[in-house]
Protein backbone atom coordinates (compact mmCIF):
# COMPACT_ATOMS: atom_id res chain seq x y z
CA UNK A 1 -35.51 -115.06 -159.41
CA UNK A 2 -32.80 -117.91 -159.42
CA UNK A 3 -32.96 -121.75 -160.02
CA UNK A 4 -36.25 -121.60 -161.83
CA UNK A 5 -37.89 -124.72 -163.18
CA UNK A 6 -38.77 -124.83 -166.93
CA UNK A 7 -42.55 -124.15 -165.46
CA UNK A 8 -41.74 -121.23 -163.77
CA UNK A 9 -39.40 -119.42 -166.28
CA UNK A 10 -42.84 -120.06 -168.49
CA UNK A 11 -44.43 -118.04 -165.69
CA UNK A 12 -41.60 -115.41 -166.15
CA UNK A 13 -42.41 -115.60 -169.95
CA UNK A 14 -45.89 -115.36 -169.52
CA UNK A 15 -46.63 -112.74 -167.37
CA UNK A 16 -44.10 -110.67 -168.92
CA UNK A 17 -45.94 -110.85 -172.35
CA UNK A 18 -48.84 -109.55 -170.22
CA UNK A 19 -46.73 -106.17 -168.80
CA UNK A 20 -45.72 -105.16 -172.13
CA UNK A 21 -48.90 -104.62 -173.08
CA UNK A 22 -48.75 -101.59 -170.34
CA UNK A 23 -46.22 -98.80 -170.87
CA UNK A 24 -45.19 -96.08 -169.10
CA UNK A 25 -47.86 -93.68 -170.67
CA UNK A 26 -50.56 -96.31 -169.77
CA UNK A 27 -49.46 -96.37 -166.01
CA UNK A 28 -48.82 -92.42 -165.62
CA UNK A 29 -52.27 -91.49 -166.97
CA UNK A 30 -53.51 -94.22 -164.68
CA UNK A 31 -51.60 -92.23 -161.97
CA UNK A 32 -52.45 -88.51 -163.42
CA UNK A 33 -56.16 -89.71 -163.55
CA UNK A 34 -56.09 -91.37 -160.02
CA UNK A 35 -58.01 -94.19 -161.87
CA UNK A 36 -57.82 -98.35 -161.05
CA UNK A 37 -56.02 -99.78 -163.72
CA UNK A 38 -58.73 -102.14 -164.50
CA UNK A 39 -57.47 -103.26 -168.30
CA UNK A 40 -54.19 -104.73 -166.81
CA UNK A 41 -56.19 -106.47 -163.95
CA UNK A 42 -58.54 -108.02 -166.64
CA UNK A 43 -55.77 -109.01 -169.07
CA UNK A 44 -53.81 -110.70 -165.76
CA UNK A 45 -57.30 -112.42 -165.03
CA UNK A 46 -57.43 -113.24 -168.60
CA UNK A 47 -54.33 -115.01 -168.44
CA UNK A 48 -55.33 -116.87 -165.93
CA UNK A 49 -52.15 -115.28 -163.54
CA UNK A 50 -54.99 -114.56 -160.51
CA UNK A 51 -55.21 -117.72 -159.88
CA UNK A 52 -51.61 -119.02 -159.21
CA UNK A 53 -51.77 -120.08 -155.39
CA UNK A 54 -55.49 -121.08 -155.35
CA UNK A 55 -56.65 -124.93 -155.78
CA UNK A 56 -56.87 -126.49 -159.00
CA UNK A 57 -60.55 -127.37 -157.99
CA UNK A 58 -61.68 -124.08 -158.06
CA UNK A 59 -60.09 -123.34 -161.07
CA UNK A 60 -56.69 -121.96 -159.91
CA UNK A 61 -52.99 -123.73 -160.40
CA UNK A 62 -52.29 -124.93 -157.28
CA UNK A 63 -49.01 -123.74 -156.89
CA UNK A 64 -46.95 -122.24 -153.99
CA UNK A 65 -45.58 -119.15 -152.39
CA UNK A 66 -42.60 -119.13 -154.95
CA UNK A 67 -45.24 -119.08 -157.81
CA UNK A 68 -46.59 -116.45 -157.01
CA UNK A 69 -43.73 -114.26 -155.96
CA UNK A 70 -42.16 -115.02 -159.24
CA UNK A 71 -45.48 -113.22 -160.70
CA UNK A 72 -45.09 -110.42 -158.68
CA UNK A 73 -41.37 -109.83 -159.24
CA UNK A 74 -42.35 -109.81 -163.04
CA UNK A 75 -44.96 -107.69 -162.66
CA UNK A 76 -42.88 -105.04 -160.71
CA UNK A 77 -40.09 -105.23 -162.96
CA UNK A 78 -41.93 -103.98 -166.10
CA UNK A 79 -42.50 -100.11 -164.97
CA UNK A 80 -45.89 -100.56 -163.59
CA UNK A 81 -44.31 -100.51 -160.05
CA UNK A 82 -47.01 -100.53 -156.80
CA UNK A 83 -50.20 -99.15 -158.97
CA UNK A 84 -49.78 -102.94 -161.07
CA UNK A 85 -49.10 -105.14 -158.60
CA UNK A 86 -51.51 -103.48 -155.52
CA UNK A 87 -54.13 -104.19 -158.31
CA UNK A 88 -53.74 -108.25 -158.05
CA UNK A 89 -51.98 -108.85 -154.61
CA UNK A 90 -54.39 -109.76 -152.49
CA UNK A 91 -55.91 -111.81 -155.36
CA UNK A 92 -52.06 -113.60 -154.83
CA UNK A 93 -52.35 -114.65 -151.72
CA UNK A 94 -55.04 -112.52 -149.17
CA UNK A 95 -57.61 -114.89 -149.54
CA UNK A 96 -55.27 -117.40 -147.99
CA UNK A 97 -57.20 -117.73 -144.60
CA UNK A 98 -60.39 -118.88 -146.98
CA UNK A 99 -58.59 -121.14 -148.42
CA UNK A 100 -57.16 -123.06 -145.43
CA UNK A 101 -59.78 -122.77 -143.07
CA UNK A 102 -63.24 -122.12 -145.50
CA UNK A 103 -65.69 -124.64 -145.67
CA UNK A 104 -65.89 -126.72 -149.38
CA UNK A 105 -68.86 -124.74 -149.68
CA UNK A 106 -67.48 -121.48 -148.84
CA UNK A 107 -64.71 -122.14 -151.26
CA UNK A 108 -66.80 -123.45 -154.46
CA UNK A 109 -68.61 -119.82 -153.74
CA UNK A 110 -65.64 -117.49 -153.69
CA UNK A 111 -62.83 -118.76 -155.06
CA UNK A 112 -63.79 -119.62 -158.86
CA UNK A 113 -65.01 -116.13 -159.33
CA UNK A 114 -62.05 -114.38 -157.76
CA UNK A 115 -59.64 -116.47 -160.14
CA UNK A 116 -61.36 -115.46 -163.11
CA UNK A 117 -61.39 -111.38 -162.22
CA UNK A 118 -65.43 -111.05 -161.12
CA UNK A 119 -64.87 -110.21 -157.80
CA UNK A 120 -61.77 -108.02 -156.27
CA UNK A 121 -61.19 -108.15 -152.64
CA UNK A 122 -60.33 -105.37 -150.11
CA UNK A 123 -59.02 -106.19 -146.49
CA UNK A 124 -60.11 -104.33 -143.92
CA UNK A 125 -58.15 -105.17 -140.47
CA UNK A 126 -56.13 -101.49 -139.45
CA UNK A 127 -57.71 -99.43 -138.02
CA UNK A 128 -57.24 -95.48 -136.59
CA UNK A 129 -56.28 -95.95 -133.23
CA UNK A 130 -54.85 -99.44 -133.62
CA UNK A 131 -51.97 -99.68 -136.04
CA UNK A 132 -49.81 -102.70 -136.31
CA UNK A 133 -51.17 -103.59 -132.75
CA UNK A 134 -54.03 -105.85 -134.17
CA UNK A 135 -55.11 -107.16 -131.03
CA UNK A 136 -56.31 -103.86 -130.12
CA UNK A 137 -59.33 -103.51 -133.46
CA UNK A 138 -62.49 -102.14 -131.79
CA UNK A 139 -64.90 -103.20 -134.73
CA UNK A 140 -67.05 -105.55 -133.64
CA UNK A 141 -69.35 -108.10 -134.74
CA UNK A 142 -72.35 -108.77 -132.44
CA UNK A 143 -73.73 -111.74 -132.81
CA UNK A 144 -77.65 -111.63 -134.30
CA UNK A 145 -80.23 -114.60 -135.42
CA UNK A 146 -78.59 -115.40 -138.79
CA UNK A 147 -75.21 -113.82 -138.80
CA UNK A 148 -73.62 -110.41 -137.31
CA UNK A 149 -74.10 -106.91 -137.15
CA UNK A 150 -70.81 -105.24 -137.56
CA UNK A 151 -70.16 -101.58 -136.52
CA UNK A 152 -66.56 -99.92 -136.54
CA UNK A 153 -63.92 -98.31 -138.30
CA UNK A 154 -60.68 -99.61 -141.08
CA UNK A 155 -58.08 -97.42 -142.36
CA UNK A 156 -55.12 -98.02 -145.29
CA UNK A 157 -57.80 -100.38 -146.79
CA UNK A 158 -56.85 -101.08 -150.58
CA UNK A 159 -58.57 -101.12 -153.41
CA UNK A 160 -62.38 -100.32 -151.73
CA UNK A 161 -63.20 -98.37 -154.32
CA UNK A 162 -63.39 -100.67 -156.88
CA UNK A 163 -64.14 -103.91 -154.39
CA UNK A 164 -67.44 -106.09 -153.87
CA UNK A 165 -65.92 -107.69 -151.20
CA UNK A 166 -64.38 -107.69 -148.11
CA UNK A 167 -62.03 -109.95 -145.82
CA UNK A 168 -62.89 -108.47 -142.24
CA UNK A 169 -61.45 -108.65 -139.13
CA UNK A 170 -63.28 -107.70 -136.27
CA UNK A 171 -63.75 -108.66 -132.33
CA UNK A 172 -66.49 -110.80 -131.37
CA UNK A 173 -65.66 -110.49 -127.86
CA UNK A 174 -63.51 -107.51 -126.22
CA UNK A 175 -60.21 -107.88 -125.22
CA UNK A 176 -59.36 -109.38 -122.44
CA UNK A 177 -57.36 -107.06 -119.91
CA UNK A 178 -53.74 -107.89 -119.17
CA UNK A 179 -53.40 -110.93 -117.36
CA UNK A 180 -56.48 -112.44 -117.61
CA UNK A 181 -56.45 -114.18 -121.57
CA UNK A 182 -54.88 -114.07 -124.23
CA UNK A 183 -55.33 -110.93 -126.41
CA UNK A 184 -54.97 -112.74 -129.60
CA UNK A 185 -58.15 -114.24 -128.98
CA UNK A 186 -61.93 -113.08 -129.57
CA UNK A 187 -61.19 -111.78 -133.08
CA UNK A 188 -63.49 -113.55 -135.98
CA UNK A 189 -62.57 -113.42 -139.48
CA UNK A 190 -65.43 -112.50 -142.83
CA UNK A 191 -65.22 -112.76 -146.53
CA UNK A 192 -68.13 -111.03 -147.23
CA UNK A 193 -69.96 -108.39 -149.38
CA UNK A 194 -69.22 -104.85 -149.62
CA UNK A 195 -72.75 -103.62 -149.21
CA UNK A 196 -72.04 -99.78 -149.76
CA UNK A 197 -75.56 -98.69 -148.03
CA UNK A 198 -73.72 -99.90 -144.72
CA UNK A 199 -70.25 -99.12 -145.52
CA UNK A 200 -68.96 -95.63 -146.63
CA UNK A 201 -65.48 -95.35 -148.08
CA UNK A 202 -63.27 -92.69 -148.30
CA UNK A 203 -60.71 -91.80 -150.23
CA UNK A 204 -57.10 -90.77 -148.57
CA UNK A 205 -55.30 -88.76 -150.76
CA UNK A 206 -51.73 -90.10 -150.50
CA UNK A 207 -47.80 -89.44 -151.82
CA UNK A 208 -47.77 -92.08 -154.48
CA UNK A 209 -49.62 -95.13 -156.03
CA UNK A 210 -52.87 -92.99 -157.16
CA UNK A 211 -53.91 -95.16 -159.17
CA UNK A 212 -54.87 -97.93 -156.71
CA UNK A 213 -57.01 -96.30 -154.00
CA UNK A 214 -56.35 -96.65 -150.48
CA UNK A 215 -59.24 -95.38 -147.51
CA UNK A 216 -60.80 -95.09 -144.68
CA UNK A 217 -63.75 -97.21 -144.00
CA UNK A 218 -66.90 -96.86 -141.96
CA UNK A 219 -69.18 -99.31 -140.88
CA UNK A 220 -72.65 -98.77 -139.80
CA UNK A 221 -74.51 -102.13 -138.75
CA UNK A 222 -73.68 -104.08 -141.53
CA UNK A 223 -75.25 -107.55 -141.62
CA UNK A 224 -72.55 -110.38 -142.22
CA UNK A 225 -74.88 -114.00 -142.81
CA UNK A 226 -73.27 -116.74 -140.37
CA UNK A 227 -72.19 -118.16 -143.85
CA UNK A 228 -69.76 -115.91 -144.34
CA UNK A 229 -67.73 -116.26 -141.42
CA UNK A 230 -64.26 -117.89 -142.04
CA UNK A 231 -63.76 -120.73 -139.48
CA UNK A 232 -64.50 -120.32 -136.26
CA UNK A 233 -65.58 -117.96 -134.16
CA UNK A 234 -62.91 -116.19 -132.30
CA UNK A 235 -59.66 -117.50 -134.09
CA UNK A 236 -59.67 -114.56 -136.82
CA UNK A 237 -56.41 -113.83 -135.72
CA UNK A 238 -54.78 -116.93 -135.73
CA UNK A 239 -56.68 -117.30 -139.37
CA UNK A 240 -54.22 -114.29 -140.62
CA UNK A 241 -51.38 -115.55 -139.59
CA UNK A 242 -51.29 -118.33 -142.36
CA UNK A 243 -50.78 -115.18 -144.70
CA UNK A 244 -48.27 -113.18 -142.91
CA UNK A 245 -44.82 -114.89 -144.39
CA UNK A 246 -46.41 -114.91 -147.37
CA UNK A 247 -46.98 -111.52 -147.77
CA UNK A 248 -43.36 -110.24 -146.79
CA UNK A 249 -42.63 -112.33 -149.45
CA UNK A 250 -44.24 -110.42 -152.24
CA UNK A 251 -44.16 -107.23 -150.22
CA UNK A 252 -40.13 -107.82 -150.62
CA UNK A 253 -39.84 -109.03 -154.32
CA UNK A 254 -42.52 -106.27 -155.60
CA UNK A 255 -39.76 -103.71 -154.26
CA UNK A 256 -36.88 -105.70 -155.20
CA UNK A 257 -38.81 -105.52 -158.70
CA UNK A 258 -39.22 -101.91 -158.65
CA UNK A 259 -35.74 -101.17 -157.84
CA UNK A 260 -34.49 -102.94 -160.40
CA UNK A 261 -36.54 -101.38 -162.97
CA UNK A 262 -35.34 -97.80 -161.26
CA UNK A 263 -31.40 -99.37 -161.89
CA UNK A 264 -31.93 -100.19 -165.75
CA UNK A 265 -33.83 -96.90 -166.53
CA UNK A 266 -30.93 -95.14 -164.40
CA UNK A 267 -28.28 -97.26 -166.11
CA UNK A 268 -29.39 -96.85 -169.69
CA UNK A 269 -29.75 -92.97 -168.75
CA UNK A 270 -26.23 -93.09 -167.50
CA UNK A 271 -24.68 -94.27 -171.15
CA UNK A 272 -26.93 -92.07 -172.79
CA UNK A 273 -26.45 -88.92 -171.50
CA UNK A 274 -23.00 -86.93 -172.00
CA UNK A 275 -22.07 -84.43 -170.23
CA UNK A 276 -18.22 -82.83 -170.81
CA UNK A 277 -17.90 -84.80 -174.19
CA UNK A 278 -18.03 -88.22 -171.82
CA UNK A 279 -21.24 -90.18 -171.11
CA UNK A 280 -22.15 -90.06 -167.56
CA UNK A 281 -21.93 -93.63 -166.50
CA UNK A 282 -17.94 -93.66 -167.61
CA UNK A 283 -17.67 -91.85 -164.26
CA UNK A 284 -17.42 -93.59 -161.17
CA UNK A 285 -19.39 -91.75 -159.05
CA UNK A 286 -22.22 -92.61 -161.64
CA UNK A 287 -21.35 -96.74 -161.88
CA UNK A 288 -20.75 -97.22 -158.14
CA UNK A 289 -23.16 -96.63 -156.54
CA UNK A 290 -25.75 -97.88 -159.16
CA UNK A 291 -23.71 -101.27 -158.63
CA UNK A 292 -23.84 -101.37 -155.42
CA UNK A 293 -27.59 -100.93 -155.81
CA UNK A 294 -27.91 -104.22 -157.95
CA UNK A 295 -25.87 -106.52 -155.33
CA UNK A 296 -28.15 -105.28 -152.88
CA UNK A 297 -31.29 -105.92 -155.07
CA UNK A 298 -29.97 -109.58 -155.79
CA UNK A 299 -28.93 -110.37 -152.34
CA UNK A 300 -32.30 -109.66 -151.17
CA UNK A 301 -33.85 -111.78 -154.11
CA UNK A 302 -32.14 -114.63 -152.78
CA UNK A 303 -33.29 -114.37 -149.37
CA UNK A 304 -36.62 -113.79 -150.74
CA UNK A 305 -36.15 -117.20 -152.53
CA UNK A 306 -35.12 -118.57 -149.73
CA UNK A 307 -38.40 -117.75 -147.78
CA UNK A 308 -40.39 -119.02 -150.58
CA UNK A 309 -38.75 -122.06 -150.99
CA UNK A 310 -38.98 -123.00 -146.98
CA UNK A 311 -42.75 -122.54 -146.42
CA UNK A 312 -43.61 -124.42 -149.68
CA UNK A 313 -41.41 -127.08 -147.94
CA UNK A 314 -43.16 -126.09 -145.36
CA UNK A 315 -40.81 -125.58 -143.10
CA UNK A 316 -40.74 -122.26 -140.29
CA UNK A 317 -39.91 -119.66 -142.41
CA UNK A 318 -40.68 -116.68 -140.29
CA UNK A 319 -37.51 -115.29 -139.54
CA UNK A 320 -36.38 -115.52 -143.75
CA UNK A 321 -39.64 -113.81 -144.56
CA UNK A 322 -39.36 -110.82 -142.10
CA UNK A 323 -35.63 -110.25 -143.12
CA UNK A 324 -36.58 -110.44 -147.04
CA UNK A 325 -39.36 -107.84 -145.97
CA UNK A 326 -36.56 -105.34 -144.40
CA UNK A 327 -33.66 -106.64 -147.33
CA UNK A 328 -36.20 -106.24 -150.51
CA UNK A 329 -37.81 -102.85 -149.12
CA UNK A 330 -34.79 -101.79 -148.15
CA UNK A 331 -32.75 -102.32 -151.25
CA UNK A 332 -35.95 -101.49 -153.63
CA UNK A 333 -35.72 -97.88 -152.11
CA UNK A 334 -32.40 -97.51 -151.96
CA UNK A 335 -32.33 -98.19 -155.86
CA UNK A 336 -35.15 -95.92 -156.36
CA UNK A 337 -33.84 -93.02 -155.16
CA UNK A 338 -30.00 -93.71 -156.96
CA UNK A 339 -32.28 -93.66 -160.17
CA UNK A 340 -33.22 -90.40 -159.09
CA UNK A 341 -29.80 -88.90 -158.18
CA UNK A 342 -28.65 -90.55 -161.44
CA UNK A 343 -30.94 -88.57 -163.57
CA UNK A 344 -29.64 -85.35 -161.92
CA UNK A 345 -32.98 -82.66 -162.27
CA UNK A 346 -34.60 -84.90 -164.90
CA UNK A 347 -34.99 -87.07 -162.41
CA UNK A 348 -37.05 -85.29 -160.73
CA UNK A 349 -39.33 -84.84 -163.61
CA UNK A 350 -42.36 -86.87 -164.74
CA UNK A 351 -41.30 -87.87 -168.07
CA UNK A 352 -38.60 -90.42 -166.76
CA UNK A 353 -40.73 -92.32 -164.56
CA UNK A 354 -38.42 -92.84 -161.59
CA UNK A 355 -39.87 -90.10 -159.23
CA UNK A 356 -42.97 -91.97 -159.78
CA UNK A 357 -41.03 -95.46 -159.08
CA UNK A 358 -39.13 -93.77 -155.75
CA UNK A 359 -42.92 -92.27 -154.71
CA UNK A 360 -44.01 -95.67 -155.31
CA UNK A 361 -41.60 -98.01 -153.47
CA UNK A 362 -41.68 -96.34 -150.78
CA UNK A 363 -45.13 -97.82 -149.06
CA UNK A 364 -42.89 -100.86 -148.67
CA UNK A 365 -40.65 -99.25 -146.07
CA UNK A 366 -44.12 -98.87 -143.99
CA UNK A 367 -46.20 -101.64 -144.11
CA UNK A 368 -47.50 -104.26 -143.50
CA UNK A 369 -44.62 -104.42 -140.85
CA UNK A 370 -41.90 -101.91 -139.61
CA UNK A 371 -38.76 -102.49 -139.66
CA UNK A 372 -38.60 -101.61 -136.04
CA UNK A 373 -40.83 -104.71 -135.86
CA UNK A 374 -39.05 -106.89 -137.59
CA UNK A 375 -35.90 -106.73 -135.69
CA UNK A 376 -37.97 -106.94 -132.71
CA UNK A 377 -39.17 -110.23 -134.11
CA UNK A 378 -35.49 -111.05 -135.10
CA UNK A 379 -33.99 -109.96 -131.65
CA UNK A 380 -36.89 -112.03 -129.86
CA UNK A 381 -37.46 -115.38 -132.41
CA UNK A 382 -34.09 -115.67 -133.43
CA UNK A 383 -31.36 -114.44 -130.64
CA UNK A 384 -33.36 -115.53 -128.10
CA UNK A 385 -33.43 -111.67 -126.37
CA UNK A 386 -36.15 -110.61 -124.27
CA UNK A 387 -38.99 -109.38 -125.63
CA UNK A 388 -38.58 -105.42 -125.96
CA UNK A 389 -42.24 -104.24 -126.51
């Protein structure tokens, strides 16, 4: 990223020491095996690098939104692509909600042991017939002497298979009909155990990123104690939403990260490889369109940057976040697949990494917001058009 600080080209430093611990053979057999990559989450734990954005009370470094996209730029850029940083974002910043709106208590509980690695987090909020329309979740948490019992269903949920916990969103009171409340309300928010004699998870076999699991998730009755409830009851949602532009943040520099990787492996291939007694990348077919790849990667840095740099102002950085989202996804994939066209049919082979990178990058295009929706949300917030949906 640009106009770093002496502390946070350390962070650059530091985290990079970390990634080159982790080749490419270390990340494909993680892939091949379909296995967590657990050794690079305990080194990054190790190194303290979980803890970035949480209080210095609990044991993290206090530090912002920039922080801790810087980490997972670095991480990106070093060939470990979605499978390394899936395995610590939501260590980054999904526990965000807890940390704003848990009680002292809650937060002396949770947060010291998911800064030092001993307990990884899933989030369970999409579900089947829901989507990206979250006011429409159907699990629900009925309220019981003690706590809840919570019965439904979660889909896309990361890293369950190797989780102890949960951050859950569910209903505590259906949603209103049109007209008569607002549908944003009635949802209550959980950081709670993963007790696996309530909760089956199963594994969706998916395109790319095997080696962080994603599922579907069924609840049966699960008992939540009152203590684990975040807040309040019935303002889950507007819990979230203090992690939203945060999240297109990192969403948008882990693909700017991973298309930048794709454009150095492609533009190394390019002066390496001859082909009619001339290397490839003398050709202009080959250098343009990889360069056009890298001003798109760095133009979307800097509106990620931008993003960062407002909400640790904290100023509204809503419409810079979304637009980094669509830029850094955009841009990431864009690079991705050049790497591939640049390798010509080794590119479509294993042994150079970039189909992995391309099969990789490409979960940023769909979540955890469209574009569609983000130049609904541009259209609307910004240019003051009606609302379209």
């Amino acid at each position: 990223m640009f106009n770093l600080t002496s502390e946070q080209s350390a962070i650059v430093d530091g985290v990079s020491a970390v990634c080159r611990r982790f080749g490419d053979d270390y990340w494909s057999k993680c892939e091949e095996d379909e296995r967590f990559p657990h050794e690079f989450h305990r080194a990054m734990a190790n190194d303290g690098w979980l803890g970035v954005t949480m209080p210095e009370e609990y044991g993290g470094a206090g530090l912002g939104i920039k922080e801790a996209a810087i980490v997972m730029h670095t991480v990106a850029r070093h060939g470990g692509a979605m499978a390394a940083t899936s395995s610590i974002h939501m260590n980054m910043f999904g526990p965000h909600p807890m940390v704003v709106h848990g009680s002292a208590a809650q937060k002396e509980r949770w947060i010291p042991r998911l800064v030092a690695g001993q307990d990884q987090v899933c989030f369970g909020v999409t579900e089947p017939d829901a989507g990206l329309d979250t006011t429409s979740i159907k699990t629900f948490a009925t309220k019981v002497e003690g706590g809840y019992r919570v019965t439904g269903r979660k889909i896309w949920t990361s890293t369950a298979q190797v989780a102890n916990k949960i951050l859950l969103l569910t209903r505590t009171a259906t949603k209103p009909q049109k007209g008569q409340g607002k549908s944003t309300d009635g949802m209550t928010l959980f950081y709670t155990d993963l007790d696996r004699t309530k909760v089956e998870v199963r594994r969706i076999p998916k395109h790319g990123r095997a080696a962080v699991d994603s599922n579907a998730v069924f609840i049966d009755d699960l008992f939540i104690p009152e203590g684990d409830r975040i807040g309040e009851e019935g303002r889950g949602f507007y819990y979230l939403l203090d992690g939203l532009n945060p999240e297109r943040v990192l969403i948008a520099v882990e693909a700017i990260g991973i298309g930048q990787d794709a454009v150095n492996r492609a533009a190394r291939y390019a002066r390496e490889r001859v082909v009619f007694g001339r290397p490839i990348g003398q050709n202009q077919g080959i250098q343009h369109p990889l360069a056009e790849c890298w001003v798109n990667l760095e133009a979307a840095l800097l509106m990620a940057e931008r993003a960062a740099d407002l909400y640790d102002a904290g100023r509204p950085c809503g419409a810079e976040a979304n637009s980094a989202k669509l830029l850094g996804s955009r841009a990431g994939y864009l690079a991705c697949q050049q790497a591939v066209l640049t390798h010509g049919g080794m590119g479509y082979a294993k042994e150079y990494q970039v189909e992995r990178l391309l099969r990789e990058v490409l979960v940023t295009r769909l979540g955890p917001v469209t574009d569609q929706l983000i130049l609904c949300f541009i259209g609307e917030k910004v240019l003051d058009l009606p609302k379209s949906y």
